[in-house]
Protein backbone atom coordinates (compact mmCIF):
# COMPACT_ATOMS: atom_id res chain seq x y z
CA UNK A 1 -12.18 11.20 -47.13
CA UNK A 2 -12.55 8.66 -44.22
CA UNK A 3 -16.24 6.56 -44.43
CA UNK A 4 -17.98 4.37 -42.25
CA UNK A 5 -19.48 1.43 -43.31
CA UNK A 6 -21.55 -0.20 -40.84
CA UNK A 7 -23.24 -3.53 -41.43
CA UNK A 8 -26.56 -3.82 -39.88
CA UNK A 9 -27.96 -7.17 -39.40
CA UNK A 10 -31.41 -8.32 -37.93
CA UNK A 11 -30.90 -12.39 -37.12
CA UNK A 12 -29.47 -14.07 -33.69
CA UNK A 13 -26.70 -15.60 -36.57
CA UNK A 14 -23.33 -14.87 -37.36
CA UNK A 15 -22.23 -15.15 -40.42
CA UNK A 16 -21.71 -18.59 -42.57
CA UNK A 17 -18.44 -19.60 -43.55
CA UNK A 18 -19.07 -18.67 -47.20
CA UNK A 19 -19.97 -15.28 -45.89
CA UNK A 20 -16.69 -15.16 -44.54
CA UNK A 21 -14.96 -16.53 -47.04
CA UNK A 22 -16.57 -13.35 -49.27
CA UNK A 23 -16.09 -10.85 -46.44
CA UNK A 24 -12.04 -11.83 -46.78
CA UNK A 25 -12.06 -11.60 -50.38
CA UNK A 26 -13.59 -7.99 -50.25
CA UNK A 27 -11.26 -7.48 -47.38
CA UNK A 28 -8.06 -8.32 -49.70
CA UNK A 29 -9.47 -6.33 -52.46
CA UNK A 30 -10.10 -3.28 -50.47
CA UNK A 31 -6.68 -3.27 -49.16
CA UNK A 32 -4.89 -3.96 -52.60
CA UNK A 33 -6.72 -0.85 -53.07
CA UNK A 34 -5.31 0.86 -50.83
CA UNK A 35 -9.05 1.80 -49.17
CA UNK A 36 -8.85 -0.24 -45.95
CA UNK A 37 -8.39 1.73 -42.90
CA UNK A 38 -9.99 -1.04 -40.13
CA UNK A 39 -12.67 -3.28 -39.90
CA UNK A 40 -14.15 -5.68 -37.47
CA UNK A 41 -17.20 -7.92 -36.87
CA UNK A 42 -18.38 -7.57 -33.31
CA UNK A 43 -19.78 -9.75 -30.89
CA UNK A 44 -23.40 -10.37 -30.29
CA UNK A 45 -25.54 -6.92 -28.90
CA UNK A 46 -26.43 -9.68 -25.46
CA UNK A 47 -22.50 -9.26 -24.47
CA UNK A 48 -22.44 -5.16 -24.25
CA UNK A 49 -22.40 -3.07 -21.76
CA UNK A 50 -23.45 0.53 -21.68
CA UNK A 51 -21.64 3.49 -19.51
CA UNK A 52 -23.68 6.62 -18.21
CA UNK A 53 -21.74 8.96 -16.75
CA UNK A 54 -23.34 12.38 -17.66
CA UNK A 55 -24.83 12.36 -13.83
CA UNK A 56 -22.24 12.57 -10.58
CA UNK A 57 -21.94 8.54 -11.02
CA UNK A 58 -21.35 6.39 -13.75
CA UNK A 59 -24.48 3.86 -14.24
CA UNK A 60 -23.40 0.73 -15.69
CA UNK A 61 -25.87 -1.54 -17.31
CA UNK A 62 -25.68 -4.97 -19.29
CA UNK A 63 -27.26 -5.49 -22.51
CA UNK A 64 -27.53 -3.14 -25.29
CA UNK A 65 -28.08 0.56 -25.25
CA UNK A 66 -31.18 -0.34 -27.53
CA UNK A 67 -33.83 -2.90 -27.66
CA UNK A 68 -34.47 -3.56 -31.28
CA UNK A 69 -34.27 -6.43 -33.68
CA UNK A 70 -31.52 -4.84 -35.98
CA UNK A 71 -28.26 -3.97 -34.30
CA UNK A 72 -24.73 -3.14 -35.40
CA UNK A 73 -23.07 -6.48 -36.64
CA UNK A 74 -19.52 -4.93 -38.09
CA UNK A 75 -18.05 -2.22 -40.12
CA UNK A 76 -15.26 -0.94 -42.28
CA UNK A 77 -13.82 2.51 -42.38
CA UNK A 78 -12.55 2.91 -45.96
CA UNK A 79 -10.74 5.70 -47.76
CA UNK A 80 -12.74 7.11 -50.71
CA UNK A 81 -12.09 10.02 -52.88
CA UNK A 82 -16.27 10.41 -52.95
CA UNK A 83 -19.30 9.39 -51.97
CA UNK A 84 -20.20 8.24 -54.71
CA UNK A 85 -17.10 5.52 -54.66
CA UNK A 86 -17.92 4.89 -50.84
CA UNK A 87 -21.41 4.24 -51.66
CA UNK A 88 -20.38 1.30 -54.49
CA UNK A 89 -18.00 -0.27 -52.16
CA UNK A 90 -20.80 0.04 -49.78
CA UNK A 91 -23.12 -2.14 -51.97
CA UNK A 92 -19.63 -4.50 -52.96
CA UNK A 93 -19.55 -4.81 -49.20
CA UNK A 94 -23.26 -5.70 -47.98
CA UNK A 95 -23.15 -8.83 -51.23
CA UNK A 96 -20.40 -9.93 -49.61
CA UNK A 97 -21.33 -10.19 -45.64
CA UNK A 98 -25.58 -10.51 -47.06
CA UNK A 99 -26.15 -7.68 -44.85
CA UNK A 100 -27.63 -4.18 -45.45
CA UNK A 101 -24.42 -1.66 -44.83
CA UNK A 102 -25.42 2.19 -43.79
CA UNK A 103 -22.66 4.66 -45.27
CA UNK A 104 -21.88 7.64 -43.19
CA UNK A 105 -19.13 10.22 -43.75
CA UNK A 106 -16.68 11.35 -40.64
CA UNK A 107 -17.01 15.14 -39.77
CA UNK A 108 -13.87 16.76 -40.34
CA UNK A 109 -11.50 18.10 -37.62
């Protein structure tokens, strides 16, 4: 089963370089075994843009969908057999980036 780990962070700051130096190593380790799928830290929420187009016209606007002080820093999608698994490579993951990391199955098909 397919997981996402997203890594939710509340500070203007990316992260150190011994916070990427740890995100790597947990990188390497998750794809030695054999649980990486993707990953990828994402630019600050001040560079998004947000699409409507549920009306006749898409609206475009600048700036993130939400104003709040925690937004959406990175993520992994990891292969796990369980939850249970996801949920300690989950708690593996946030020690490495110092980050809390939400853990949310995809549907199936």
């Amino acid at each position: 089963m397919q997981y996402l780990l997203s890594v939710i962070h509340d500070q203007a700051s990316l992260a150190t370089p011994d916070e990427h130096a740890a995100i790597d190593v947990f990188n390497d380790r998750l794809q030695a075994e054999g649980r990486w799928v993707f990953a990828g830290g994402l630019a600050s929420p001040d560079t998004a843009t947000v699409i409507d187009n549920r009306g006749r016209k898409a609206v475009i606007t600048d700036g993130p969908f939400l104003e709040t002080k925690e937004y959406l820093a990175g993520f992994w999608v990891i292969e796990a057999p369980d939850l249970d698994v996801a949920l300690k490579l989950a708690a593996d993951g946030s020690e490495a980036c110092s980050r809390k990391v939400e853990v949310r199955p995809f549907r199936d098909a």
